[in-house]
N, C-alpha and C. Protein backbone atom coordinates (compact mmCIF):
# COMPACT_ATOMS: atom_id res chain seq x y z
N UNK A 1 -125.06 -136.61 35.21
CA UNK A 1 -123.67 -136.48 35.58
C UNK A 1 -122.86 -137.48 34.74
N UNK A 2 -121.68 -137.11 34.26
CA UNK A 2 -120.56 -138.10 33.20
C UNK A 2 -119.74 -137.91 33.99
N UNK A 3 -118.91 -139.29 34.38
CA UNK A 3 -117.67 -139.17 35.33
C UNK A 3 -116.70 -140.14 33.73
N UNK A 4 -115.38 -139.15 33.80
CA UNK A 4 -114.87 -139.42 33.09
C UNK A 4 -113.78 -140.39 34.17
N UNK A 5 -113.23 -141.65 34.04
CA UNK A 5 -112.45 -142.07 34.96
C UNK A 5 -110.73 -142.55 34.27
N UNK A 6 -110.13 -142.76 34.83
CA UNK A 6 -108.75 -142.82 34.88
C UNK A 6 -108.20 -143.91 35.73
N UNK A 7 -108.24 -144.94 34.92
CA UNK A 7 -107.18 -146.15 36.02
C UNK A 7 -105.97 -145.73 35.68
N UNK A 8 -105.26 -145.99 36.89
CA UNK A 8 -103.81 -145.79 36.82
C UNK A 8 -102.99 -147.27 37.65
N UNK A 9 -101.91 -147.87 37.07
CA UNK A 9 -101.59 -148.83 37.59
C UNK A 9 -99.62 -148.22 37.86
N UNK A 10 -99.47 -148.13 38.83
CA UNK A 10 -98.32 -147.27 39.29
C UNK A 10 -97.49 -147.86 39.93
N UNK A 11 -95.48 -148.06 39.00
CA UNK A 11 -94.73 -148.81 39.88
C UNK A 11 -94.33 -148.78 41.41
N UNK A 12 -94.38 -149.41 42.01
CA UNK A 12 -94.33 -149.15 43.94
C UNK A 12 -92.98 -148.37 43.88
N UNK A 13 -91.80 -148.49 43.28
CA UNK A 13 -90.86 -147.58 43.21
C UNK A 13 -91.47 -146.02 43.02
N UNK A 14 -91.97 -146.02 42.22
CA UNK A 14 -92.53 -144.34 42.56
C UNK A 14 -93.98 -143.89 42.57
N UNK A 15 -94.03 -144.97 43.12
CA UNK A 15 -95.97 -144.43 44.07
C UNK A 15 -96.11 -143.74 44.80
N UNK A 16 -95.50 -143.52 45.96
CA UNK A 16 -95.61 -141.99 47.11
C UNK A 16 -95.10 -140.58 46.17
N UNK A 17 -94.31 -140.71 45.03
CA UNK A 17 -94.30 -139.56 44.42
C UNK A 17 -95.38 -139.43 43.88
N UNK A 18 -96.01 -140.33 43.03
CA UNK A 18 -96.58 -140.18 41.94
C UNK A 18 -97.74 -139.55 42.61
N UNK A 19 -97.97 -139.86 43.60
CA UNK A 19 -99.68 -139.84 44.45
C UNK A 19 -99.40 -138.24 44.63
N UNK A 20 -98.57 -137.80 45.33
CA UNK A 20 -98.49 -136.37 45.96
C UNK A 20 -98.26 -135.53 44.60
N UNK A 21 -97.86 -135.74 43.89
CA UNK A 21 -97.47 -135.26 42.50
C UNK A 21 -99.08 -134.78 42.18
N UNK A 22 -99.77 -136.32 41.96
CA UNK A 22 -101.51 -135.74 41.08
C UNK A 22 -101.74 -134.87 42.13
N UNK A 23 -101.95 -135.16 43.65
CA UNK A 23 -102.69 -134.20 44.35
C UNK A 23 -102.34 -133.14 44.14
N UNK A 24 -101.02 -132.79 44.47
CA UNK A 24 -100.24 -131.71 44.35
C UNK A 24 -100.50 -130.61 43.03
N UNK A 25 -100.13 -131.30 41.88
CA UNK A 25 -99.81 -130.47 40.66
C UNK A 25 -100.61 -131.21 40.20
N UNK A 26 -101.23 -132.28 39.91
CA UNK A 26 -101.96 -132.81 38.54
C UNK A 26 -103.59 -132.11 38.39
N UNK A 27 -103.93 -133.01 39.75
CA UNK A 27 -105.91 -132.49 39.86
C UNK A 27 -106.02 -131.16 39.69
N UNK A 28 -104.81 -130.24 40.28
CA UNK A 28 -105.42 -128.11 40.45
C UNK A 28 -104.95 -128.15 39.49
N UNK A 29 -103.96 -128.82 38.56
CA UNK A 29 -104.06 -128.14 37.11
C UNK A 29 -105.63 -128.38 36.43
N UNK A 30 -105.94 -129.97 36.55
CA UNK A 30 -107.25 -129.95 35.44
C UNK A 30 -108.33 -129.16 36.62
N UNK A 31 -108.21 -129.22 37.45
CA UNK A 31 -109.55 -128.15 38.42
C UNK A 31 -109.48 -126.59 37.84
N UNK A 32 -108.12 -125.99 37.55
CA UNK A 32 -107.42 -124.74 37.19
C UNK A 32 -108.48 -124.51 35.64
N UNK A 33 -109.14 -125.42 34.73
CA UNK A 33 -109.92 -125.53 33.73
C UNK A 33 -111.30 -124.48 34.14
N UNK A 34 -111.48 -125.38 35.53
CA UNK A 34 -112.97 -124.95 35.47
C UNK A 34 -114.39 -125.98 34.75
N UNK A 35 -113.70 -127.15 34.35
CA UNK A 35 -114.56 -127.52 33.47
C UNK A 35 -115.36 -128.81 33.97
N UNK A 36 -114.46 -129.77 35.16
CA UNK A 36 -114.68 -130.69 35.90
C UNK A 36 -115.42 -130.23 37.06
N UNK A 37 -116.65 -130.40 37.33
CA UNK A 37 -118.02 -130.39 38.58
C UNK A 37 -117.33 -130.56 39.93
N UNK A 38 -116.46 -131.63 39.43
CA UNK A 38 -115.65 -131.98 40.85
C UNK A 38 -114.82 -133.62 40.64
N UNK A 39 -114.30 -134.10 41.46
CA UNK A 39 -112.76 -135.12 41.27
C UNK A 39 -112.82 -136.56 42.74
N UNK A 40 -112.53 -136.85 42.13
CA UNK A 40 -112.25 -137.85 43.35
C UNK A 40 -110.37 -138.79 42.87
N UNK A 41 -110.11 -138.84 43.64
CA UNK A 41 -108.56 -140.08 43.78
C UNK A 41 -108.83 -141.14 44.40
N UNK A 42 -108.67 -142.62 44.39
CA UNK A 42 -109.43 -143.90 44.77
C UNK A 42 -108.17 -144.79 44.46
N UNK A 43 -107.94 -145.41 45.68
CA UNK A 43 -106.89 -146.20 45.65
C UNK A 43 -107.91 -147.75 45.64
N UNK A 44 -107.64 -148.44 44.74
CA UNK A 44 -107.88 -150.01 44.42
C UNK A 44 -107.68 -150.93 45.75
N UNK A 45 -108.45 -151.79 46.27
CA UNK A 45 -108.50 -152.54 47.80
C UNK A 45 -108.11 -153.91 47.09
N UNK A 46 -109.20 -154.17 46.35
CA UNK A 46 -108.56 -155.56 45.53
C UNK A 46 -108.13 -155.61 44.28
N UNK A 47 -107.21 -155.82 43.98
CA UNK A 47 -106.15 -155.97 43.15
C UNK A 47 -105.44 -157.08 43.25
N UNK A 48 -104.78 -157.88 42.04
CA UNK A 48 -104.24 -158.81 41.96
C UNK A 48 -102.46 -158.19 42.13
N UNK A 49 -101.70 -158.60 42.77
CA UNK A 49 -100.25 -158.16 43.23
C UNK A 49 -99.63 -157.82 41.47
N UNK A 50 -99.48 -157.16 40.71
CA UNK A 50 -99.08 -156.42 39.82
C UNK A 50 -97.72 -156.33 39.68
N UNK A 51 -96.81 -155.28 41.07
CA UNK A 51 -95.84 -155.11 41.10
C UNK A 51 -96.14 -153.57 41.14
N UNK A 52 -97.34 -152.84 41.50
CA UNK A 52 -97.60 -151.36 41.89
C UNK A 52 -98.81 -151.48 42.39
N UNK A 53 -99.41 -150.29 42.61
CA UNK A 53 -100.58 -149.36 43.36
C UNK A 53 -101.32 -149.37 42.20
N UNK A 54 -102.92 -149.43 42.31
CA UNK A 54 -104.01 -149.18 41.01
C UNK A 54 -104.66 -147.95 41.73
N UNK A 55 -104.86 -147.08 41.40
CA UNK A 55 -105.53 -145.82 41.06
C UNK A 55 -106.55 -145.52 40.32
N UNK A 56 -107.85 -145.00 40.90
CA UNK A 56 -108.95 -144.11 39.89
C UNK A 56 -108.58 -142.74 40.26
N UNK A 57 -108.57 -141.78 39.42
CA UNK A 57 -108.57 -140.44 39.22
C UNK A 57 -110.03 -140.24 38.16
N UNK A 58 -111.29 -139.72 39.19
CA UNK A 58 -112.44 -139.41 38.71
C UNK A 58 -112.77 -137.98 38.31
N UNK A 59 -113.18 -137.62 37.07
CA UNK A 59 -113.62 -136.47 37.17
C UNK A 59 -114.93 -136.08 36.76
N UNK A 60 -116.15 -135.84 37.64
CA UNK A 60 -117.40 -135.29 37.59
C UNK A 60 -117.43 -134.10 36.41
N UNK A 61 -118.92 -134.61 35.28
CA UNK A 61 -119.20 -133.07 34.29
C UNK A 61 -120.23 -133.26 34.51
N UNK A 62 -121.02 -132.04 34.75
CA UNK A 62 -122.25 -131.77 34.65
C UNK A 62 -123.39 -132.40 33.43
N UNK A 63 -122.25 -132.23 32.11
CA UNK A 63 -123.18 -132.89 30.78
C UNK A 63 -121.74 -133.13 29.86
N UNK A 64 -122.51 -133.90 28.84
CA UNK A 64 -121.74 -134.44 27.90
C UNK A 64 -120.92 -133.53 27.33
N UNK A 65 -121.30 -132.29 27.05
CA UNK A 65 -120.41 -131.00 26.40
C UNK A 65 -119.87 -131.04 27.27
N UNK A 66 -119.74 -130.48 28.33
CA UNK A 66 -118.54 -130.32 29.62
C UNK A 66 -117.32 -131.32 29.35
N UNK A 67 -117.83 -132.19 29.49
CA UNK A 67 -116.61 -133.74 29.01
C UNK A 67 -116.02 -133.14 28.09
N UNK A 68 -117.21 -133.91 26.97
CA UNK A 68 -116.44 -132.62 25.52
C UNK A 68 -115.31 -131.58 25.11
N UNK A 69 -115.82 -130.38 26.05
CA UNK A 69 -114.97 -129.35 26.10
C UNK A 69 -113.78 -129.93 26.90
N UNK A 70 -113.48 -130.25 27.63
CA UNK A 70 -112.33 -130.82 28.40
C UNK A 70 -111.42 -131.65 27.64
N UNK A 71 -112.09 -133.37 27.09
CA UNK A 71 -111.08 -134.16 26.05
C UNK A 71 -110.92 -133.10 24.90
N UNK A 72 -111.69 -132.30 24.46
CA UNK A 72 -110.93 -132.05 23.04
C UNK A 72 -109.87 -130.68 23.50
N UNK A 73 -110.21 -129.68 24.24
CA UNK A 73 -109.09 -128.94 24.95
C UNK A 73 -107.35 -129.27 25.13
N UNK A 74 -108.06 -130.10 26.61
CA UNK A 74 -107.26 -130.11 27.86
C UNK A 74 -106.35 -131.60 27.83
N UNK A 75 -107.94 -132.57 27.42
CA UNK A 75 -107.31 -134.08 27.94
C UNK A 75 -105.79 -134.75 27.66
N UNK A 76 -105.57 -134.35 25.74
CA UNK A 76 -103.92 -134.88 26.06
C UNK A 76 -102.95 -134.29 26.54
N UNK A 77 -103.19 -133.06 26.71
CA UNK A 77 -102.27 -131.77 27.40
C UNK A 77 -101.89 -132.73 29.00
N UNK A 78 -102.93 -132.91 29.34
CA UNK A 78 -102.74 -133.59 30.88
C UNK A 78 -102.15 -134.84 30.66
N UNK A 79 -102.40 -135.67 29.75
CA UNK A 79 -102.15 -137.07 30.06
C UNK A 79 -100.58 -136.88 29.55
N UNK A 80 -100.26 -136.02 28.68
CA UNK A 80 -98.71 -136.23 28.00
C UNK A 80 -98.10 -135.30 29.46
N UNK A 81 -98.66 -134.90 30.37
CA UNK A 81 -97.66 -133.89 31.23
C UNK A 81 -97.43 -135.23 32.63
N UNK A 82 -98.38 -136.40 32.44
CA UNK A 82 -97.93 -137.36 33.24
C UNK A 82 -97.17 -138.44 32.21
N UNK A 83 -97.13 -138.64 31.66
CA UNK A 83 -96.14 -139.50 30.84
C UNK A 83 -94.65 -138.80 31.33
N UNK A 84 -94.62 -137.35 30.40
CA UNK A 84 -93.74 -136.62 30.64
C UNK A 84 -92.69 -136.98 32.16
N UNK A 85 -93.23 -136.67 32.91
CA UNK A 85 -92.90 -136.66 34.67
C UNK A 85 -92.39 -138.24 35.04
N UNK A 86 -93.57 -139.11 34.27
CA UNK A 86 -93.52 -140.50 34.83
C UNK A 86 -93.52 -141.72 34.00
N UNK A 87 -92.48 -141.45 32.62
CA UNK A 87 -91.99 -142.23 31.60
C UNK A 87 -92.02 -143.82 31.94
N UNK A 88 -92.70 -144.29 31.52
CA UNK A 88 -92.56 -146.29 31.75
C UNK A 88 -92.82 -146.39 33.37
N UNK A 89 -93.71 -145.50 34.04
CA UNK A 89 -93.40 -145.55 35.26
C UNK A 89 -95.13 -146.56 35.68
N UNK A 90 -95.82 -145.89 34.81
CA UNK A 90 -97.35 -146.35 35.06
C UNK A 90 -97.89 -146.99 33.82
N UNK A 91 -99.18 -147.25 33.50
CA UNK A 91 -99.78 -147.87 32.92
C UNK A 91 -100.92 -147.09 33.10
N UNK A 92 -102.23 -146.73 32.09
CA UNK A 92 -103.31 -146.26 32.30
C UNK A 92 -104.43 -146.44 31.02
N UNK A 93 -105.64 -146.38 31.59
CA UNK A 93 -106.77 -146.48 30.29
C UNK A 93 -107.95 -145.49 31.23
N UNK A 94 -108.80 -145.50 30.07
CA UNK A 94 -110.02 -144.40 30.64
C UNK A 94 -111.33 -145.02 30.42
N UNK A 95 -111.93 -144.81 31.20
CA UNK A 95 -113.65 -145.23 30.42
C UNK A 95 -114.63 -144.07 31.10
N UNK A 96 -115.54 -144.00 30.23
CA UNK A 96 -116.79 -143.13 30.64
C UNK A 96 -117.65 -143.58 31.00
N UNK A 97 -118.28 -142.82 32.23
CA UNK A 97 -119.73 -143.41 33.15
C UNK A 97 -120.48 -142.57 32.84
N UNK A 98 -121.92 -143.47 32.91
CA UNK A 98 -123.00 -141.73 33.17
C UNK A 98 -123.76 -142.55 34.27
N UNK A 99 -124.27 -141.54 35.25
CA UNK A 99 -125.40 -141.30 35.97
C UNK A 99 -126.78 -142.06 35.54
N UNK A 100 -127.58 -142.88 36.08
CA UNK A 100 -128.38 -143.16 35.81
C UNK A 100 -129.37 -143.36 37.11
């Protein structure tokens, strides 16, 4: 299993949007792929006071092609449609896990 992950560091001014927004429209768009096993959303417990909300947005692939097919597709399509929506609003980086 490769979980591709997604920190998100999100201004408290528009954190209750931003949250219902991914659930809402963000995750069923990249689920709408087909290509992600499955997802998780993970709100951060400890965190140093920032001035927002930290966020994981996880997404489960079966194998490395799966990933694959997804970043070279889909991935900036998604990430520019949250910029888009939420200009200077967040902060984000990605890293890849595997299963062991």
């Amino acid at each position: 299993m490769i979980l591709y992950n997604t920190t998100y560091s999100v201004a408290n001014e528009v954190e209750k949007e931003w949250l219902h927004w991914i659930k809402t429209d963000h995750i069923p768009t990249i689920i709408a792929t087909e290509i992600p096993a499955s997802y998780r959303i993970l709100r951060l417990l400890t965190e140093v006071d920032n001035g927002g909300a930290t966020y994981s947005l996880q997404l489960d692939f079966n194998a490395m092609e799966d990933y694959f097919t997804y970043l070279n597709q889909y991935a900036d399509d998604m990430q520019q449609r949250i910029v888009d929506r939420f200009t200077n609003q967040f902060l984000s980086f990605d890293t890849l896990l595997e299963e062991v």
